[in-house]
N, C-alpha and C. Protein backbone atom coordinates (compact mmCIF):
# COMPACT_ATOMS: atom_id res chain seq x y z
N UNK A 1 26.33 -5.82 -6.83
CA UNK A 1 26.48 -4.38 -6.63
C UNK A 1 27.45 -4.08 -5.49
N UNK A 2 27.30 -5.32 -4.36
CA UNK A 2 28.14 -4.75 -3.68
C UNK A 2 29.24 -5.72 -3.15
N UNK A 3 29.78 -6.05 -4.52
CA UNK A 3 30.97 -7.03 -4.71
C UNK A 3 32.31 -6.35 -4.33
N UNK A 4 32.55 -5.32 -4.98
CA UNK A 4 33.83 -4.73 -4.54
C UNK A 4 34.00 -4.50 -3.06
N UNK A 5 32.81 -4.24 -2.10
CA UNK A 5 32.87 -3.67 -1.08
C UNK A 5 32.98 -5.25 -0.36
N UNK A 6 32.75 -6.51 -0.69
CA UNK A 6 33.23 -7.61 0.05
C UNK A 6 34.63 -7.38 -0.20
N UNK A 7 34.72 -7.88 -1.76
CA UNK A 7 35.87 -8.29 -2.18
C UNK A 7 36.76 -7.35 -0.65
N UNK A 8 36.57 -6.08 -0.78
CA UNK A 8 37.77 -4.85 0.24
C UNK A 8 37.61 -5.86 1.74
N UNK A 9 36.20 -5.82 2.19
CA UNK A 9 36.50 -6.31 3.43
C UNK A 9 37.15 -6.95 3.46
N UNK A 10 37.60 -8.30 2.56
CA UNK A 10 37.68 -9.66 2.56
C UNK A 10 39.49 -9.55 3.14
N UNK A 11 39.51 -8.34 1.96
CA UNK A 11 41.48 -8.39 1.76
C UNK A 11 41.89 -7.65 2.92
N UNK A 12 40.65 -6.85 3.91
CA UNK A 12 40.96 -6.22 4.84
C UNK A 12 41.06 -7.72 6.17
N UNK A 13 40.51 -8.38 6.00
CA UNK A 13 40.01 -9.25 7.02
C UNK A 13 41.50 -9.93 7.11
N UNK A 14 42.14 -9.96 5.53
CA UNK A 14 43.33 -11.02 5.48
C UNK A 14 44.18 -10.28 6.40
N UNK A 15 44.23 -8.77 5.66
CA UNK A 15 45.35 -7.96 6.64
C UNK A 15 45.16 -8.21 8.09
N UNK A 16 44.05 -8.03 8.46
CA UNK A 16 44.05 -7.97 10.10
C UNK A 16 44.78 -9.66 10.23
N UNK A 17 44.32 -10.71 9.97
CA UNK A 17 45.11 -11.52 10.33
C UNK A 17 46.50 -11.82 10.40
N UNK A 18 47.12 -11.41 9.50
CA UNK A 18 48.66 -11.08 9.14
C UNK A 18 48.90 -9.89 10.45
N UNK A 19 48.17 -9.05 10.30
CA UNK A 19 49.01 -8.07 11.45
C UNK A 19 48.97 -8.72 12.92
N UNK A 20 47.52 -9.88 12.80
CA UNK A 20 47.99 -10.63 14.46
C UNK A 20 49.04 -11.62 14.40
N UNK A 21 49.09 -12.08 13.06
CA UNK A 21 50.31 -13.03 12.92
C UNK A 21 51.81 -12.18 13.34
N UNK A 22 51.85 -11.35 12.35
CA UNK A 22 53.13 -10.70 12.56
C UNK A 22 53.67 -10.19 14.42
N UNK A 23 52.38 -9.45 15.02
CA UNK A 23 52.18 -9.19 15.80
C UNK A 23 52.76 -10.13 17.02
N UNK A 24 51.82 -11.13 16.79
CA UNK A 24 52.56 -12.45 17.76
C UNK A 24 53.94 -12.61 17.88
N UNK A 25 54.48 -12.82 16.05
CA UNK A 25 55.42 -12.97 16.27
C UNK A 25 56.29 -12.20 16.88
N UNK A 26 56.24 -10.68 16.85
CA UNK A 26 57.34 -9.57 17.09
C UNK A 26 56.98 -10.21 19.05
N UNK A 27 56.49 -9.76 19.38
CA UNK A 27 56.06 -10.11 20.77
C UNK A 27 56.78 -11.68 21.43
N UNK A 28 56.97 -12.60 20.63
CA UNK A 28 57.77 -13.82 20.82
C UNK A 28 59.38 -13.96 20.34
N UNK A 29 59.27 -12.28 19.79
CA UNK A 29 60.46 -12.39 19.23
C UNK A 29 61.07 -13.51 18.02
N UNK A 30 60.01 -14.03 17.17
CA UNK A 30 60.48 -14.85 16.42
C UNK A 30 60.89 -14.14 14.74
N UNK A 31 61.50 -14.48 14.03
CA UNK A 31 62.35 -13.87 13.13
C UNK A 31 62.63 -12.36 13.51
N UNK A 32 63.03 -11.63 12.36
CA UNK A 32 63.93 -10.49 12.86
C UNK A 32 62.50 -9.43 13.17
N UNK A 33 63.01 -8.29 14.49
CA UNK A 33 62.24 -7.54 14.43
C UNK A 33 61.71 -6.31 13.55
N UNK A 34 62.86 -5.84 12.96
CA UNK A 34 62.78 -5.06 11.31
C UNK A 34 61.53 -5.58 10.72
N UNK A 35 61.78 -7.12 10.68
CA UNK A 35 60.67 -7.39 9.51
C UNK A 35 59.62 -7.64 9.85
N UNK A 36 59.28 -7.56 11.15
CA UNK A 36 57.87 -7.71 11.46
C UNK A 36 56.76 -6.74 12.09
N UNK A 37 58.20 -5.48 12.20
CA UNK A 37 57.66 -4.15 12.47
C UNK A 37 56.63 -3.50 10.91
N UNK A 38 57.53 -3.66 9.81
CA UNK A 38 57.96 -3.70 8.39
C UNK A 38 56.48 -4.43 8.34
N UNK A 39 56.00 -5.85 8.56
CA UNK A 39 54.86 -6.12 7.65
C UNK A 39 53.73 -5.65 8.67
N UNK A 40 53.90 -5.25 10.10
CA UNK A 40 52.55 -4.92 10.87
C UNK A 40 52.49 -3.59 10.04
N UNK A 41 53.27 -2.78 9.84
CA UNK A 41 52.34 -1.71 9.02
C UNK A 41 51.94 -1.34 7.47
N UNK A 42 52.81 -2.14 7.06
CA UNK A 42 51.97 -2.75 5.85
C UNK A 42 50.96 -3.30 6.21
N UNK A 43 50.59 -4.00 7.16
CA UNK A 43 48.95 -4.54 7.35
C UNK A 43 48.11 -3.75 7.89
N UNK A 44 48.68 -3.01 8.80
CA UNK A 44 47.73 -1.90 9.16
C UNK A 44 47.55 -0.97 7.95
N UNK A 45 47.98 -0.82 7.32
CA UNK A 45 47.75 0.08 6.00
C UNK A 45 46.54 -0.54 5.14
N UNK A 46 47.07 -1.75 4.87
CA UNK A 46 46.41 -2.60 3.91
C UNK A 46 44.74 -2.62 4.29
N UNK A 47 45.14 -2.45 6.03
CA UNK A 47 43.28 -3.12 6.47
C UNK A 47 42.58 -2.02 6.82
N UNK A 48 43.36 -0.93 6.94
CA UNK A 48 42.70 0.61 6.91
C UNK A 48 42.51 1.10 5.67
N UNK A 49 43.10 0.75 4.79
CA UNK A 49 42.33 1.50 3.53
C UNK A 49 41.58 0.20 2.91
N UNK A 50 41.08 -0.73 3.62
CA UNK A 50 40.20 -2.02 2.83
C UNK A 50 38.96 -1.62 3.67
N UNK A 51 38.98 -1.14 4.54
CA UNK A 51 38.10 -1.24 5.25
C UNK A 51 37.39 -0.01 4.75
N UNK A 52 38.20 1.20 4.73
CA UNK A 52 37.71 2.60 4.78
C UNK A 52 37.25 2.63 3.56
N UNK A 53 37.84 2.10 2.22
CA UNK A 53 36.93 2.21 0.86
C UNK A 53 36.04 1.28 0.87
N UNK A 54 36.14 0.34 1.37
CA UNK A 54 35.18 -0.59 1.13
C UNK A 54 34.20 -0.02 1.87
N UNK A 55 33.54 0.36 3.13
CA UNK A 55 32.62 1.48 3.79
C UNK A 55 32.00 2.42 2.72
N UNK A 56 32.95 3.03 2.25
CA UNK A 56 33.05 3.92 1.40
C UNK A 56 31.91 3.94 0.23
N UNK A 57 32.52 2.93 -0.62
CA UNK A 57 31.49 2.04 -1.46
C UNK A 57 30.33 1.41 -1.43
N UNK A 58 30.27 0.98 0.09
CA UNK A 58 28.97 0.68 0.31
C UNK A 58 28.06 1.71 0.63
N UNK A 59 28.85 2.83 1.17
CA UNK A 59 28.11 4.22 1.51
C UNK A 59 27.74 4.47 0.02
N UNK A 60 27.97 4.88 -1.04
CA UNK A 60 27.94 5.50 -1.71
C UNK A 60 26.71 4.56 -2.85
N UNK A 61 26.94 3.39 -2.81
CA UNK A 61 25.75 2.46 -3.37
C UNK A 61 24.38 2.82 -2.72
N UNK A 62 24.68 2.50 -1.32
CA UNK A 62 23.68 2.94 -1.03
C UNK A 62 22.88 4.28 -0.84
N UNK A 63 23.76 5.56 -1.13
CA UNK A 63 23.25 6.84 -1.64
C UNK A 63 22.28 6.69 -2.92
N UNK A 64 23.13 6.02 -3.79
CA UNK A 64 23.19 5.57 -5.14
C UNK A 64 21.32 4.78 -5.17
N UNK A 65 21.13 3.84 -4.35
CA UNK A 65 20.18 3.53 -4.42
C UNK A 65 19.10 3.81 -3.58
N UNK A 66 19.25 4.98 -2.71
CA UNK A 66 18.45 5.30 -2.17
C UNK A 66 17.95 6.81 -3.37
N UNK A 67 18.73 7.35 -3.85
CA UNK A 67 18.33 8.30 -4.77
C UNK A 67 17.53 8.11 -5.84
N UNK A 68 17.73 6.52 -6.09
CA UNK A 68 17.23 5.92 -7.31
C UNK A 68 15.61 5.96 -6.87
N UNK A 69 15.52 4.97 -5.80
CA UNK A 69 13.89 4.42 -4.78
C UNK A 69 13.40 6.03 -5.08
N UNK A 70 13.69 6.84 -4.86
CA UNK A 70 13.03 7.92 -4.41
C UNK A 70 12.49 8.81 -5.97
N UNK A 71 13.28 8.53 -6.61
CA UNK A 71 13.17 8.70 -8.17
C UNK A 71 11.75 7.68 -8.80
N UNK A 72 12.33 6.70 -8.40
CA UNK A 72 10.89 5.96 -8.58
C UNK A 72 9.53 6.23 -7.97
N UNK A 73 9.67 6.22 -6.76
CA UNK A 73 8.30 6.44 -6.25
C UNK A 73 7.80 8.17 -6.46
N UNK A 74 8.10 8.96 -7.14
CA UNK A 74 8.08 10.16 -7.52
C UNK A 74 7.32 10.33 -8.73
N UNK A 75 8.26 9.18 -9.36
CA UNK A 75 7.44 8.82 -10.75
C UNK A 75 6.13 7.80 -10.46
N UNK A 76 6.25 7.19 -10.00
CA UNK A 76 5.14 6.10 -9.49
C UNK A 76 3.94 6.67 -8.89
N UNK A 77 4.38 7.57 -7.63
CA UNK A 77 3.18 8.56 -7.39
C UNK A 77 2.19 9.53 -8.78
N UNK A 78 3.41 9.96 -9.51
CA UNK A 78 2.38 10.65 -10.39
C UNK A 78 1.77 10.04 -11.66
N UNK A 79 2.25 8.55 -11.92
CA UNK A 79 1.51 8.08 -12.40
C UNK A 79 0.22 7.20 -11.88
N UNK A 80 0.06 6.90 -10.81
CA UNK A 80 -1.29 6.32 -10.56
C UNK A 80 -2.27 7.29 -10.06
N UNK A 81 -1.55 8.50 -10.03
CA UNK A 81 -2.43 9.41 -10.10
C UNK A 81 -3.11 10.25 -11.72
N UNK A 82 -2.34 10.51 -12.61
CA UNK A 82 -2.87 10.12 -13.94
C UNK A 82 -3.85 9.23 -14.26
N UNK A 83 -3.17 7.80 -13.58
CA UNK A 83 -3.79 6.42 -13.99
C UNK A 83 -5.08 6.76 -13.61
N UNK A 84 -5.59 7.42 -12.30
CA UNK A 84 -6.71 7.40 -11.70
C UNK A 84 -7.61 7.68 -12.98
N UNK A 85 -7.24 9.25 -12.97
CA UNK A 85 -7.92 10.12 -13.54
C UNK A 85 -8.29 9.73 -15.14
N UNK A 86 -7.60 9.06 -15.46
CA UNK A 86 -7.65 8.33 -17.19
C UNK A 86 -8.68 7.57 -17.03
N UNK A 87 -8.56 6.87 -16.15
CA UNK A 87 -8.98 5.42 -16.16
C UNK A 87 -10.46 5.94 -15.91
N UNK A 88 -11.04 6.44 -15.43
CA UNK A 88 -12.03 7.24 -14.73
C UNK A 88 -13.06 7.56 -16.12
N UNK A 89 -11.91 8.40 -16.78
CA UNK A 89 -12.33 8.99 -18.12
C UNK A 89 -12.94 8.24 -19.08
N UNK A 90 -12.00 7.41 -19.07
CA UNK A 90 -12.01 6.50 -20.50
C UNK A 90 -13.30 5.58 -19.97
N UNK A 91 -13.33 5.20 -19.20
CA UNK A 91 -14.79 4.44 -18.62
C UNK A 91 -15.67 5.31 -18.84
N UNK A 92 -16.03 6.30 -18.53
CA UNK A 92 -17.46 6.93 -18.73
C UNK A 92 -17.52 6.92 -20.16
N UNK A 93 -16.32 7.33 -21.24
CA UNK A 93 -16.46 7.18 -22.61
C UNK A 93 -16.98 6.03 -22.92
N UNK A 94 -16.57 4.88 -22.53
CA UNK A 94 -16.74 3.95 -22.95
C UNK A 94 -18.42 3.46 -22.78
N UNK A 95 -18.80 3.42 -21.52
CA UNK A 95 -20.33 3.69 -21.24
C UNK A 95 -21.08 4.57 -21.60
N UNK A 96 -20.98 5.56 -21.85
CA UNK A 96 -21.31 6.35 -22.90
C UNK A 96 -21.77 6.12 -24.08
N UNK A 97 -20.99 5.16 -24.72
CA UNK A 97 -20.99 4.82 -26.15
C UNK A 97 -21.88 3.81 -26.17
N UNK A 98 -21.87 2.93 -24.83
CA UNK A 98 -22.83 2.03 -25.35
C UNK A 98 -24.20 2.20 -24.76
N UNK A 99 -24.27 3.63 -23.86
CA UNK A 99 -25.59 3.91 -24.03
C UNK A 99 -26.20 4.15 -25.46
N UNK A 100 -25.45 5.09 -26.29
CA UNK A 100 -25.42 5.74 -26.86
C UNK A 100 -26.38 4.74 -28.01
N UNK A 101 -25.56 3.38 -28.06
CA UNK A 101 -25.24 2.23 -29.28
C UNK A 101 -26.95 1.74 -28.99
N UNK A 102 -26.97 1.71 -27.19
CA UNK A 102 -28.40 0.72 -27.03
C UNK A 102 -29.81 1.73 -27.50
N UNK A 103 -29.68 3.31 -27.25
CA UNK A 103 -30.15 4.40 -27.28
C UNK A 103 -30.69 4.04 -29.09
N UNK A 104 -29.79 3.81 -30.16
CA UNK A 104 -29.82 4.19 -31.09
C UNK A 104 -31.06 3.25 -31.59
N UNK A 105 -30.75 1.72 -31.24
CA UNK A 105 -31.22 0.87 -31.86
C UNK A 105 -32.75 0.69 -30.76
N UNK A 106 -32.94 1.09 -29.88
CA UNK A 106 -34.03 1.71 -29.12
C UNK A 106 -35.24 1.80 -30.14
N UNK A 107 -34.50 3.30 -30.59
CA UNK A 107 -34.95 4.34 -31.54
C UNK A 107 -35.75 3.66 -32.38
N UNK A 108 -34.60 3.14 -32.96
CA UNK A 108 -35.24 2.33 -34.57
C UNK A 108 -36.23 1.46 -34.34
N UNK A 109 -35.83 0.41 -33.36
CA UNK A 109 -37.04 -0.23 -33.38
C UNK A 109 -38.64 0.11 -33.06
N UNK A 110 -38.50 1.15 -32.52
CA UNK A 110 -39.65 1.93 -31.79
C UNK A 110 -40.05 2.58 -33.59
N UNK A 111 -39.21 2.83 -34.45
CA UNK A 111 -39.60 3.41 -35.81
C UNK A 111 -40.09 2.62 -36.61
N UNK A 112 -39.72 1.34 -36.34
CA UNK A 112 -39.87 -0.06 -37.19
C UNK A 112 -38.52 0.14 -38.16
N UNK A 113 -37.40 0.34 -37.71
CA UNK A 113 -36.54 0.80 -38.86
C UNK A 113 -35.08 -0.25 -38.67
N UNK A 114 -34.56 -0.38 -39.43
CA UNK A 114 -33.51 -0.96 -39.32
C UNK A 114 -32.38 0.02 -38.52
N UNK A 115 -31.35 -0.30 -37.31
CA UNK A 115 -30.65 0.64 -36.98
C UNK A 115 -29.57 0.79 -37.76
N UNK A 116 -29.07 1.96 -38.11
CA UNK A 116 -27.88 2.57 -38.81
C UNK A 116 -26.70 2.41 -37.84
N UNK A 117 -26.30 1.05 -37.17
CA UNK A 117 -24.67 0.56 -36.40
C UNK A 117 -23.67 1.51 -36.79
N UNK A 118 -23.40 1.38 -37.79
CA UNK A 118 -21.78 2.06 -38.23
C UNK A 118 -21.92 3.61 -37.54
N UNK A 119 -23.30 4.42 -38.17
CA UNK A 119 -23.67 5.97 -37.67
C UNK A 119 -24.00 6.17 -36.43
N UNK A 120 -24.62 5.33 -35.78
CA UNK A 120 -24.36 5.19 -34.49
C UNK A 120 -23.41 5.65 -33.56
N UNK A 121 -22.59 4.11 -33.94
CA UNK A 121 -21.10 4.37 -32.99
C UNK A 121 -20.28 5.48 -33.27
N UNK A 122 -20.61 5.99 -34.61
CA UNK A 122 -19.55 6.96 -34.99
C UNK A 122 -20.04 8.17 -34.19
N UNK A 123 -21.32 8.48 -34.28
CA UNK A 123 -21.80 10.11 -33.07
C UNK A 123 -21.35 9.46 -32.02
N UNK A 124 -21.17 8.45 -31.53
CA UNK A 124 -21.16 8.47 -30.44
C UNK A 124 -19.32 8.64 -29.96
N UNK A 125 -18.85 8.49 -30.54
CA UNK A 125 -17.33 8.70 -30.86
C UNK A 125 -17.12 10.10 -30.74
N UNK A 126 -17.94 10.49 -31.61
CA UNK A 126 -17.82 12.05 -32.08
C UNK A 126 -18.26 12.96 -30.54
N UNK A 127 -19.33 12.69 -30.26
CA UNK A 127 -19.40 12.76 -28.94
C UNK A 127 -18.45 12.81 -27.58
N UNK A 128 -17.60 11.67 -27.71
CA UNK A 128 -16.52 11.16 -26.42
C UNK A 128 -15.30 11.90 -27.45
N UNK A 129 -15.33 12.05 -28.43
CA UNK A 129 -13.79 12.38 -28.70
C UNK A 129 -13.08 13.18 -27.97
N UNK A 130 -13.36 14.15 -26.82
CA UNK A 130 -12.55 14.97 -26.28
C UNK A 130 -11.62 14.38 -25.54
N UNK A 131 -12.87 13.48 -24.85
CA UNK A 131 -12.34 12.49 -23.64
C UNK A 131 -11.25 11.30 -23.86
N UNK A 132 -11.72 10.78 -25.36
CA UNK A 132 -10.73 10.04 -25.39
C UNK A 132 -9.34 10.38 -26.32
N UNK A 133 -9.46 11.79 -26.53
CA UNK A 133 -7.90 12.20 -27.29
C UNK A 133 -7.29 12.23 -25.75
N UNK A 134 -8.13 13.05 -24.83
CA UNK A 134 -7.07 13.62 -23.08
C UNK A 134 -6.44 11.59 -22.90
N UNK A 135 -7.30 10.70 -23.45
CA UNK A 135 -6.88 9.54 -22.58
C UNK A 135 -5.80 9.06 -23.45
N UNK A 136 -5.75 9.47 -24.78
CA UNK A 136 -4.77 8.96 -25.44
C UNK A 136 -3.65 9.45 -25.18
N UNK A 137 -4.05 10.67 -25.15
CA UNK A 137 -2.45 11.50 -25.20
C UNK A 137 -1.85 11.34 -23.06
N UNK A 138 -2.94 11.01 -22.10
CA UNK A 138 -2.47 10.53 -20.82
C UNK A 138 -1.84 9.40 -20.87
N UNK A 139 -1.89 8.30 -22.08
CA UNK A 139 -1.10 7.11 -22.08
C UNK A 139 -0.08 7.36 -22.36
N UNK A 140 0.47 8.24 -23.01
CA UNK A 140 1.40 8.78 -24.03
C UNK A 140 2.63 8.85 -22.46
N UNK A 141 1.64 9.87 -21.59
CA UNK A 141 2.67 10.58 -20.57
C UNK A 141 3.03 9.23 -19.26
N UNK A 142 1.59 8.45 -19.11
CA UNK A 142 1.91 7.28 -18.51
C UNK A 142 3.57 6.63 -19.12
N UNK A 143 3.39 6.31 -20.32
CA UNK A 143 4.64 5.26 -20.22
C UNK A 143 5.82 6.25 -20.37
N UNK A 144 5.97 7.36 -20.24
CA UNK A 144 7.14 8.33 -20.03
C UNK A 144 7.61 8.26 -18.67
N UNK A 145 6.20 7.91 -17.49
CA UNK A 145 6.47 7.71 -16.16
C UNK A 145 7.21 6.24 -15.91
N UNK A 146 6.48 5.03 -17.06
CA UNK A 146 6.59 4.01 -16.65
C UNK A 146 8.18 3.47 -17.39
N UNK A 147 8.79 4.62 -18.09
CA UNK A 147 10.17 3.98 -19.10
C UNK A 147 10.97 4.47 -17.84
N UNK A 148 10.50 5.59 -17.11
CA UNK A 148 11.72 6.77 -15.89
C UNK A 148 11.41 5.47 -14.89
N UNK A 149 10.15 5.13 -14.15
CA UNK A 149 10.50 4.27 -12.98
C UNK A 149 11.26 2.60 -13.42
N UNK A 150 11.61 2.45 -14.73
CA UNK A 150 12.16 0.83 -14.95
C UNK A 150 13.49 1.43 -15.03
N UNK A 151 14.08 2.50 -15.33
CA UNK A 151 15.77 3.10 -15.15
C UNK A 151 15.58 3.30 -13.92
N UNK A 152 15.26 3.78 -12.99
CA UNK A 152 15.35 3.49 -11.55
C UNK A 152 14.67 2.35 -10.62
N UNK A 153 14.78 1.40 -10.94
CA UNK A 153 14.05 0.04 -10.80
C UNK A 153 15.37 -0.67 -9.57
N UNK A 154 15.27 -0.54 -8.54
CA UNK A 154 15.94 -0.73 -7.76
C UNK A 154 15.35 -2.45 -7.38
N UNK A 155 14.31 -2.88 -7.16
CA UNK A 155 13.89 -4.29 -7.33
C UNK A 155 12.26 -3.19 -5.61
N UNK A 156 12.99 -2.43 -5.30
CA UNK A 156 12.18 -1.98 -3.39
C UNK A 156 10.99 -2.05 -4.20
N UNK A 157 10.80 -1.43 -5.17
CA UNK A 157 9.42 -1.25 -5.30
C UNK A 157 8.71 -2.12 -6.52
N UNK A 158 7.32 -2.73 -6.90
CA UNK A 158 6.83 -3.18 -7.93
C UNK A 158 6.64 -2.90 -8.93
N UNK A 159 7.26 -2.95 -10.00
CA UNK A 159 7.97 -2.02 -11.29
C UNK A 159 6.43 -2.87 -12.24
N UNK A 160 6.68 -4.38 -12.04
CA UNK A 160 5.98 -5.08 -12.92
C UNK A 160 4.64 -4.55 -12.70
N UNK A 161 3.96 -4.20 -11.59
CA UNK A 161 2.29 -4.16 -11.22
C UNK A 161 2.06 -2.53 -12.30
N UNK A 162 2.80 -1.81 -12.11
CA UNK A 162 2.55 -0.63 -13.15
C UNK A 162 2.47 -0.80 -14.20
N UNK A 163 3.57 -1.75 -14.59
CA UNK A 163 3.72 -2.47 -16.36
C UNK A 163 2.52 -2.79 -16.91
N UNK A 164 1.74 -3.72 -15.54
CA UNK A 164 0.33 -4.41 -16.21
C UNK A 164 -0.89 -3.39 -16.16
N UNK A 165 -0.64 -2.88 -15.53
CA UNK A 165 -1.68 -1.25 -15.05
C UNK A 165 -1.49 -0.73 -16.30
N UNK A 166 -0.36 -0.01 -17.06
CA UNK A 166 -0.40 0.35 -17.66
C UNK A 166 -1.02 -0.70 -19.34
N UNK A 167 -0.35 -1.51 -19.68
CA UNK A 167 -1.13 -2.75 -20.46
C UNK A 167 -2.40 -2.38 -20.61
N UNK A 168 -3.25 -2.70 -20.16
CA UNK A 168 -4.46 -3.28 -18.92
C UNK A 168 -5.39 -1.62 -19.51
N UNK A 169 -4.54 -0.67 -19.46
CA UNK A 169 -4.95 0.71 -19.25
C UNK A 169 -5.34 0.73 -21.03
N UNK A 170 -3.95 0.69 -21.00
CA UNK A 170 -3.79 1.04 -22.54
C UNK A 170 -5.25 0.12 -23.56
N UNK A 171 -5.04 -1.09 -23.46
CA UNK A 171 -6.12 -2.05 -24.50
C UNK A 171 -7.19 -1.01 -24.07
N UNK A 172 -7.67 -1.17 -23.04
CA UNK A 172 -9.29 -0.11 -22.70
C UNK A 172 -8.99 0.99 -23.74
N UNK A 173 -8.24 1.91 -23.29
CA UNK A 173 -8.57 2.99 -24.14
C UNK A 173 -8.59 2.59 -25.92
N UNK A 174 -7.68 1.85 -26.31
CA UNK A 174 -7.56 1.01 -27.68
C UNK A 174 -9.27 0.91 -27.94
N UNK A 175 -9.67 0.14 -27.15
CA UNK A 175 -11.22 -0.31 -27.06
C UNK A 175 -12.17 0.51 -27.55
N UNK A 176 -11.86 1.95 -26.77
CA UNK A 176 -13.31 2.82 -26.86
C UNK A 176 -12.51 3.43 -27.73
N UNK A 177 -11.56 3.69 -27.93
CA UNK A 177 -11.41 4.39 -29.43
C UNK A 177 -12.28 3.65 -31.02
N UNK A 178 -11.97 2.46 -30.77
CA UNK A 178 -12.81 1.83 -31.67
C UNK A 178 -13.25 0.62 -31.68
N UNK A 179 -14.83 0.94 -30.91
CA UNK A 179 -15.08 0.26 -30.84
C UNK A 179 -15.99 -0.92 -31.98
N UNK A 180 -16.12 -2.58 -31.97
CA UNK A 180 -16.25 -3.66 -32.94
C UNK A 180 -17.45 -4.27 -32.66
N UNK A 181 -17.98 -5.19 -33.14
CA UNK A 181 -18.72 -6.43 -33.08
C UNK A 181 -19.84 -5.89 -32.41
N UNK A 182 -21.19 -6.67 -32.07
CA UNK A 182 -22.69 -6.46 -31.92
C UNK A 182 -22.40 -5.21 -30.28
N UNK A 183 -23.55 -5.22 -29.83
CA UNK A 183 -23.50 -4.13 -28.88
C UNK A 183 -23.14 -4.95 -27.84
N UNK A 184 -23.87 -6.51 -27.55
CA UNK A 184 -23.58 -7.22 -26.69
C UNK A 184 -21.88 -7.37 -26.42
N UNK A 185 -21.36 -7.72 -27.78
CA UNK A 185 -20.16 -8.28 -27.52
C UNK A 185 -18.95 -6.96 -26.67
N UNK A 186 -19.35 -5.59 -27.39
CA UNK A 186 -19.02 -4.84 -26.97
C UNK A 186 -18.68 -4.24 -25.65
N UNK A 187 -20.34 -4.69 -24.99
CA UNK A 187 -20.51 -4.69 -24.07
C UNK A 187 -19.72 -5.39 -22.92
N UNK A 188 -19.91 -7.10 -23.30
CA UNK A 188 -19.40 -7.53 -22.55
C UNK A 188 -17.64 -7.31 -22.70
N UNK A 189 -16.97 -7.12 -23.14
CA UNK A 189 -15.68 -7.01 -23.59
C UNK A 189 -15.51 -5.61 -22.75
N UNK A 190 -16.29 -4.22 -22.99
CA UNK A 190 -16.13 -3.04 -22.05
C UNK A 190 -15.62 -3.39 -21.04
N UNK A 191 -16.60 -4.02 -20.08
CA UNK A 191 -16.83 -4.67 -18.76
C UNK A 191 -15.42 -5.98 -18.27
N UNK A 192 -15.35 -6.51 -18.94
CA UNK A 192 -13.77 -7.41 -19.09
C UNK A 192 -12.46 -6.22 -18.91
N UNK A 193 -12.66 -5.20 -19.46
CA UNK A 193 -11.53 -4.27 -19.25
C UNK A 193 -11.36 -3.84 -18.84
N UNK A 194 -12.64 -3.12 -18.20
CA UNK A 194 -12.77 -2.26 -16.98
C UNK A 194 -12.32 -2.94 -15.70
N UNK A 195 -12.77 -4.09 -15.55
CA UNK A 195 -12.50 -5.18 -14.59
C UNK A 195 -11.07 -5.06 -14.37
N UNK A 196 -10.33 -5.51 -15.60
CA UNK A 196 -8.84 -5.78 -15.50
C UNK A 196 -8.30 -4.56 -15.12
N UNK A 197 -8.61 -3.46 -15.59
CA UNK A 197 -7.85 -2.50 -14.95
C UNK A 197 -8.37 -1.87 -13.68
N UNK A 198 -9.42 -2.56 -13.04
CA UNK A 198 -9.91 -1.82 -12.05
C UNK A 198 -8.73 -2.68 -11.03
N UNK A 199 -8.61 -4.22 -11.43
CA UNK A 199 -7.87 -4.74 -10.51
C UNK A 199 -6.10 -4.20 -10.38
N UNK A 200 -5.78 -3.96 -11.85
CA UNK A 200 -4.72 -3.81 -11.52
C UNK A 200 -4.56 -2.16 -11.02
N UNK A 201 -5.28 -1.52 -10.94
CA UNK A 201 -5.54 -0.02 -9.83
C UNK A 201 -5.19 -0.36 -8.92
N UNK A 202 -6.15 -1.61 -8.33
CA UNK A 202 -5.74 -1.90 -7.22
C UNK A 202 -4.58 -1.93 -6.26
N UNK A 203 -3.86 -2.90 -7.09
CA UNK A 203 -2.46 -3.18 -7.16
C UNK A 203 -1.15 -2.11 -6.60
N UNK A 204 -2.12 -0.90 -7.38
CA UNK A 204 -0.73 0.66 -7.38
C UNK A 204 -1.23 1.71 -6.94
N UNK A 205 -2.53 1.59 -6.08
CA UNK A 205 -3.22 2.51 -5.39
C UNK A 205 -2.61 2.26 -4.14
């Protein structure tokens, strides 16, 4: 990024040497003085405008990437603040459901009845659905935050820890949208996700 602005110093650095060369020489009087008047300001030229764009360039990169950082953490702020609030959500849905699941089969057995699984989970869906359309459609706006902070991805800040936050975020909600297998497995699998994304909260809190 900030190749050109060596490269300038570099050819500025040459000039300054040439202008002490030349310099010397005019001062020792060695070859003609014409021509060494002639290349000191060609070198002074050369190392004043190597120097001054090259400054220049580095000024302006670094505008360049300080506008960027600030772009990011803008976006970064308002997504782990989303993240909070999702993540928050989608957990109580998710516990919810498997009250809901342990609630059902409670029931039945207390009836002597076989539990109705499939009708179950489905009220209990029917139930959380508010919660988990707001979490679907908050993932939606998450990776709108998380596509804006990887175009301004300057390396300052941790681009990847959001990536997995978001991941991490996303399967959970996948999860309680529909949820599979015995209540146990459910269960324990809830709890595995919650975990993972509690850690990677961590991470971007």
């Amino acid at each position: 990024m900030y190749t050109l602005s060596y490269v300038l110093y570099g050819i500025g650095g040459v000039a300054v040497l040439i202008l002490l060369g030349f310099t010397i020489a005019l001062f020792k009087k060695k070859g003609t003085a014409k021509t060494n008047k002639i290349a000191i300001i060609i070198s002074v030229l050369v190392a004043v405008a190597s120097f001054g764009y090259g400054g220049y360039h580095q000024y302006d990169i670094n505008q360049t990437i300080e506008a960027a950082d600030d772009e990011f953490a803008d976006n970064a702020d308002k997504f782990t603040k989303l993240y909070k609030t999702t993540y928050d959500d989608i957990e109580e849905s998710g516990n919810s459901i498997k009250d809901s699941w342990t609630k059902g089969i409670v029931e039945a057995a207390a009836d002597d009845e076989k539990a109705d699984i499939t009708s179950i989970v489905e009220e209990a869906l029917v139930d959380n659905q508010e919660s988990i359309d707001n979490s679907t459609t908050n993932i939606h706006k998450l990776k709108k935050y998380l596509d804006t902070m990887n175009d301004y991805d300057t390396g300052e800040y941790d681009y990847d820890a959001y990536n997995k936050a978001y991941k991490r975020l996303n399967s959970l909600i996948n999860y309680v949208s529909d949820p599979s297998g015995s209540l146990t497995s459910y269960s324990d699998k809830l709890d595995t996700l919650v975990s993972d994304v509690d850690d990677a909260y961590k991470d971007i809190e």
